[in-house]
Protein backbone atom coordinates (compact mmCIF):
# COMPACT_ATOMS: atom_id res chain seq x y z
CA UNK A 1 153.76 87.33 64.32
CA UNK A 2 151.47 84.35 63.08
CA UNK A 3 149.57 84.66 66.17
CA UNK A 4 149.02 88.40 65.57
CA UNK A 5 147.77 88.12 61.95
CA UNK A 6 145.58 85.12 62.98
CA UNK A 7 143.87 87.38 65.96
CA UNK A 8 143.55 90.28 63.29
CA UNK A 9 141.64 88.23 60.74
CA UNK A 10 139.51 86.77 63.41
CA UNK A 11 138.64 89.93 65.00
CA UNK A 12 137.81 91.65 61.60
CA UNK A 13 135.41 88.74 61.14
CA UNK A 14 133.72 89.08 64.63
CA UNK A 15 133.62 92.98 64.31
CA UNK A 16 132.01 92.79 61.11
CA UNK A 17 129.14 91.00 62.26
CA UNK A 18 129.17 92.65 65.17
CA UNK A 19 128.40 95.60 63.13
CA UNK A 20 125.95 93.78 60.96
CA UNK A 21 124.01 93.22 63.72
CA UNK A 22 123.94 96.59 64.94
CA UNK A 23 122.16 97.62 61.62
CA UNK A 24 122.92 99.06 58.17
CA UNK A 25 123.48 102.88 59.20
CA UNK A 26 126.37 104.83 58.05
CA UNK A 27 129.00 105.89 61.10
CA UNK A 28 127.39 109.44 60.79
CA UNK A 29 124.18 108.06 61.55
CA UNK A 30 124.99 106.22 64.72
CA UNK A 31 122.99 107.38 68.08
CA UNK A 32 125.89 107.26 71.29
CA UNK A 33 125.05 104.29 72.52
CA UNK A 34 126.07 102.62 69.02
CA UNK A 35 129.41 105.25 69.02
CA UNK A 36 129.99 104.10 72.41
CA UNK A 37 130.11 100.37 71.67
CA UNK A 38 131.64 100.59 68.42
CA UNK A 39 134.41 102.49 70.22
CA UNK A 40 134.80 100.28 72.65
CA UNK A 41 135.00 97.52 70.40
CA UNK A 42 137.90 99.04 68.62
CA UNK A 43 139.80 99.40 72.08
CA UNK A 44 139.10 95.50 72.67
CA UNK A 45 139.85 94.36 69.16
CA UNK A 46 143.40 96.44 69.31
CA UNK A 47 144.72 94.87 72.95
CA UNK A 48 143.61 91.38 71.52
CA UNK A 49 145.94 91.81 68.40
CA UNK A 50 148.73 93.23 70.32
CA UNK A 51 148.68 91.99 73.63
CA UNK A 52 149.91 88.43 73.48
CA UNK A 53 148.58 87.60 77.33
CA UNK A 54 144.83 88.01 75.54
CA UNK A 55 143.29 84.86 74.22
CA UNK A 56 140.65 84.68 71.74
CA UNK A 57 137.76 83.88 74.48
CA UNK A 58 139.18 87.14 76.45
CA UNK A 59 138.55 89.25 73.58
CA UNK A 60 135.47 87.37 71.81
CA UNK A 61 133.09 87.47 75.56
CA UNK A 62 133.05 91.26 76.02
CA UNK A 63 132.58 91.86 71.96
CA UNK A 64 128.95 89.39 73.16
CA UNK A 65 128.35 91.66 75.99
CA UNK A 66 128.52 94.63 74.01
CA UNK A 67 126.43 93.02 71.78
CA UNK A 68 123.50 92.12 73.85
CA UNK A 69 123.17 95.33 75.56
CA UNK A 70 123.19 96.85 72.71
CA UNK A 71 120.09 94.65 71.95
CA UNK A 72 118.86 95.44 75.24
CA UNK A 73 118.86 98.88 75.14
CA UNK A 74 117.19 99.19 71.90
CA UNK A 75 114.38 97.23 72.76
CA UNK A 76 114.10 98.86 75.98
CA UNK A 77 113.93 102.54 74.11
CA UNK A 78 111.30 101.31 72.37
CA UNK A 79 109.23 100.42 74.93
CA UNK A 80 109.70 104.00 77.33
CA UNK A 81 110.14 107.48 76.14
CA UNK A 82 111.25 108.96 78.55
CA UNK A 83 114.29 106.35 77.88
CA UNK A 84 114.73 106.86 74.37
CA UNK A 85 114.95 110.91 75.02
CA UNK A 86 117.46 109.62 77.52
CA UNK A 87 119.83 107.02 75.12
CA UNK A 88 119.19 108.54 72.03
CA UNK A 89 118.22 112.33 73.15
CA UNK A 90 116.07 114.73 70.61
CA UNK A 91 115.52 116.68 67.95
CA UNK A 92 116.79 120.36 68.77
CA UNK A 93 114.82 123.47 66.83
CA UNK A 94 117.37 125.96 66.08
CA UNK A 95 115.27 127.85 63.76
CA UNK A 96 111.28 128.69 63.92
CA UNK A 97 109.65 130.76 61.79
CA UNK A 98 112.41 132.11 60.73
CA UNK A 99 114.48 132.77 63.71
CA UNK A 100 117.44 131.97 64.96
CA UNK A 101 116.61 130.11 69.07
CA UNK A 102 119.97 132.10 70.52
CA UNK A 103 119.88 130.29 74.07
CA UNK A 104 119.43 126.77 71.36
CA UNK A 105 122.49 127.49 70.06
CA UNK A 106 124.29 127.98 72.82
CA UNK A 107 123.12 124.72 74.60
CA UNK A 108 124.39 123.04 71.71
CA UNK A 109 127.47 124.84 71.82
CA UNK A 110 127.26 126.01 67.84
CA UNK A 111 128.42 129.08 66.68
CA UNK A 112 126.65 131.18 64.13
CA UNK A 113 129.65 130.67 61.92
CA UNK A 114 129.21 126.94 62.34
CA UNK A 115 125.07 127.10 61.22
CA UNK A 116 125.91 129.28 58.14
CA UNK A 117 129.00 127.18 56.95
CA UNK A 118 125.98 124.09 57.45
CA UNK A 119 123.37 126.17 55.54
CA UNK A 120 125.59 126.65 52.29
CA UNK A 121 126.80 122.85 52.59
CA UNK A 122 123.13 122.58 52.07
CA UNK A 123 122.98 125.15 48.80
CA UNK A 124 121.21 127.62 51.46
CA UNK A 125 123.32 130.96 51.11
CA UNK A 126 120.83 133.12 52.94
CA UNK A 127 119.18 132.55 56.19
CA UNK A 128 116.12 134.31 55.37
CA UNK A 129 114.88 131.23 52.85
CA UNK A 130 114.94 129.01 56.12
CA UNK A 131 111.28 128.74 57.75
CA UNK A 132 112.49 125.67 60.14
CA UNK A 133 116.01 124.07 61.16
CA UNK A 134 116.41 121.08 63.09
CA UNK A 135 119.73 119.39 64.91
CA UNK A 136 118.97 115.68 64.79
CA UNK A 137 119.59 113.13 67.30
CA UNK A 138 122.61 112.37 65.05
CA UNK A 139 124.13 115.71 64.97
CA UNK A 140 123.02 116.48 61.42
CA UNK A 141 121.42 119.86 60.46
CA UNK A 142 117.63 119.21 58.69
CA UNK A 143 116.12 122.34 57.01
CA UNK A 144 112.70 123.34 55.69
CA UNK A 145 112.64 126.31 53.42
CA UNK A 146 110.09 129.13 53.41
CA UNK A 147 107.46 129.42 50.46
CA UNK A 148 109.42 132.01 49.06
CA UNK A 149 112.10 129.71 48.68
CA UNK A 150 110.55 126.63 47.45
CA UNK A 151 108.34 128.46 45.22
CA UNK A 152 109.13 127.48 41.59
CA UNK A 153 111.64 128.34 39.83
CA UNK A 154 111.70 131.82 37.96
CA UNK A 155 113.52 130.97 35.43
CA UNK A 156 111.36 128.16 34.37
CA UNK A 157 108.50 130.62 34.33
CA UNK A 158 110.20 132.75 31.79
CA UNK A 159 110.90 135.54 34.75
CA UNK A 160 113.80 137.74 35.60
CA UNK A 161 115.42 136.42 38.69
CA UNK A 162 115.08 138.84 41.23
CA UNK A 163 115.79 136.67 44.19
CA UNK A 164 118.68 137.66 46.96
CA UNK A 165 121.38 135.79 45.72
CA UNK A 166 124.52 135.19 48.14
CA UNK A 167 123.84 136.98 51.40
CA UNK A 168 126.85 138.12 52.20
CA UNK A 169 128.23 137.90 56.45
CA UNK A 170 129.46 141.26 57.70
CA UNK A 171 129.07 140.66 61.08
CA UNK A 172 129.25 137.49 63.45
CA UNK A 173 128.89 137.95 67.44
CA UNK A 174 130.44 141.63 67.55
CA UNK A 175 133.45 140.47 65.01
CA UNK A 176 133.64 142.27 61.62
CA UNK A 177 134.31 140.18 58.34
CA UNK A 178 136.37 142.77 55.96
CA UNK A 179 136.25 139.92 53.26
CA UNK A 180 133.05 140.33 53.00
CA UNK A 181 133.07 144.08 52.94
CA UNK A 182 135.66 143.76 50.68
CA UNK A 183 133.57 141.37 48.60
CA UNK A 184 130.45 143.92 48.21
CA UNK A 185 133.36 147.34 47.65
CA UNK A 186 132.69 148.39 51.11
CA UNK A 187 134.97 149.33 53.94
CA UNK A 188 134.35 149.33 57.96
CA UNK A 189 133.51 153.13 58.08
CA UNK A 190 130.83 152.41 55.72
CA UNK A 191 129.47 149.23 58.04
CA UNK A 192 129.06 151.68 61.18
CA UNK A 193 126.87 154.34 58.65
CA UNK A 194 124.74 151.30 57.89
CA UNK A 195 124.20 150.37 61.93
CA UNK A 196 123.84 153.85 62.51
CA UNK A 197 121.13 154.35 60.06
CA UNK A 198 118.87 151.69 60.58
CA UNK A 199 119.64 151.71 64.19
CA UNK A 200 121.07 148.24 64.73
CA UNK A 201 123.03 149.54 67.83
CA UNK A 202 126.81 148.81 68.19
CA UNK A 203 129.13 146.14 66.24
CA UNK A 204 129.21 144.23 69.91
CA UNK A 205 125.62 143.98 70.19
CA UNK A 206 125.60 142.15 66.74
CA UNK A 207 125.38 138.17 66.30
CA UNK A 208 124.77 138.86 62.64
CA UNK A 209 124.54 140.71 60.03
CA UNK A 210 123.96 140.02 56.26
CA UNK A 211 123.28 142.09 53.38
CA UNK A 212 121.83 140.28 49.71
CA UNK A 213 122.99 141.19 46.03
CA UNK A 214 120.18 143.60 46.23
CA UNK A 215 121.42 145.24 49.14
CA UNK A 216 119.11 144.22 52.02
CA UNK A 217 119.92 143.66 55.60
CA UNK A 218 119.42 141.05 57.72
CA UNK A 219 120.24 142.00 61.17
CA UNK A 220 120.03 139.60 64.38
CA UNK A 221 121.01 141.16 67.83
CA UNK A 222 122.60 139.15 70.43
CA UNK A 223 119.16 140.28 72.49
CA UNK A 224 116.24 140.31 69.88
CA UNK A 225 116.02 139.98 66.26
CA UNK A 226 115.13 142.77 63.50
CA UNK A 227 113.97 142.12 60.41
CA UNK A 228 113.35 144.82 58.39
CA UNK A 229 114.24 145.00 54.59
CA UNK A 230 116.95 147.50 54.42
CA UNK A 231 118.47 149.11 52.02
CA UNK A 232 122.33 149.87 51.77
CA UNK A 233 123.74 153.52 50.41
């Protein structure tokens, strides 16, 4: 038991300078090669404490090792591109101009559900107000509004708001949300009149489909994108 707490308090000491040395960046800022190491750190720090064959040295060289190639690699990344794209990979565009990059999405494995639940985290509650959206190296979702949306703020100017509002998600890859309908006092049989009328095609051929407090539609096919303003009955 003594031995155990002893090679707990020692490893928390070497792990926190480990990390020191790493840098200062939050866990959700880590590229992999830092995830990787700290992960493997963990492993080694947890057989030291409870295996009792381990000694101190067994645990304390790898925790070095890990430590200068982690100092390798970074100065190595700095030094090549094409290395750094390979470590620490890239920036992914996910929206341009205003459109969703399908095939982007689906390299990245993220559902439309997933990007809209990211938007709002963000205060963004319609997709039209994004011009640009980025996946970092880090996994974390950058956005730059349009003008529209940055412009200032109407109600500072003394000006009836007559923005969007919540856009509200009827349709998500081919799957109806009746919350939503329900939300806005509409049912399904009124959905299919709206595709019908401004031609979207079928449910199925839908990735999304949103419709503002002023009853415009934002429509994006699974094949092409439309993006008329559209008006609801």
């Amino acid at each position: 038991m003594v031995r155990m707490l002893i090679h707990t308090a020692i490893m928390y000491f070497v792990l926190l300078i480990t990390m020191r040395i790493m840098g200062k960046r939050q866990v959700g800022e880590m590229q992999l090669s830092e995830l990787v190491i700290t992960l493997m750190l963990s492993e080694i720090a947890t057989i030291s404490i409870l295996d009792e064959s381990y000694s101190l040295v067994s645990a304390t060289l790898p925790v070095l090792l890990l430590i200068l190639l982690e100092m390798a690699v970074s100065f190595i990344v700095t030094k090549s591109t094409w290395l750094k794209k390979t470590f620490d990979g890239r920036p992914s565009v996910i929206i341009s101009h205003g459109e969703i990059r399908v095939r982007e999405l689906k390299r990245l494995r993220i559902t439309v559900d997933e990007l809209l639940s990211e938007l709002r985290q963000k205060d963004i509650f319609d997709i039209r107000e994004v011009d640009y959206a980025f996946i970092e190296n880090n996994g974390k979702l950058s956005v730059y509004l349009s003008d529209s949306a940055r412009a200032a703020s109407l109600t500072d100017l003394g000006i009836t708001d007559s923005r969007p509002g919540v856009a509200h998600t009827l349709v998500v890859d081919g799957a109806v949300y009746p919350d939503s309908l329900a939300e806005i006092g509409k049912d399904e049989k009124w959905l299919h009149r709206l595709i019908k009328k401004n031609n979207y095609g079928e449910i199925k051929d839908l990735l999304l489909l949103t419709v503002d407090k002023n009853g415009e539609t934002y429509a994006l096919k699974k094949d092409k994108k439309t993006k008329e303003k559209r008006k609801f009955d």
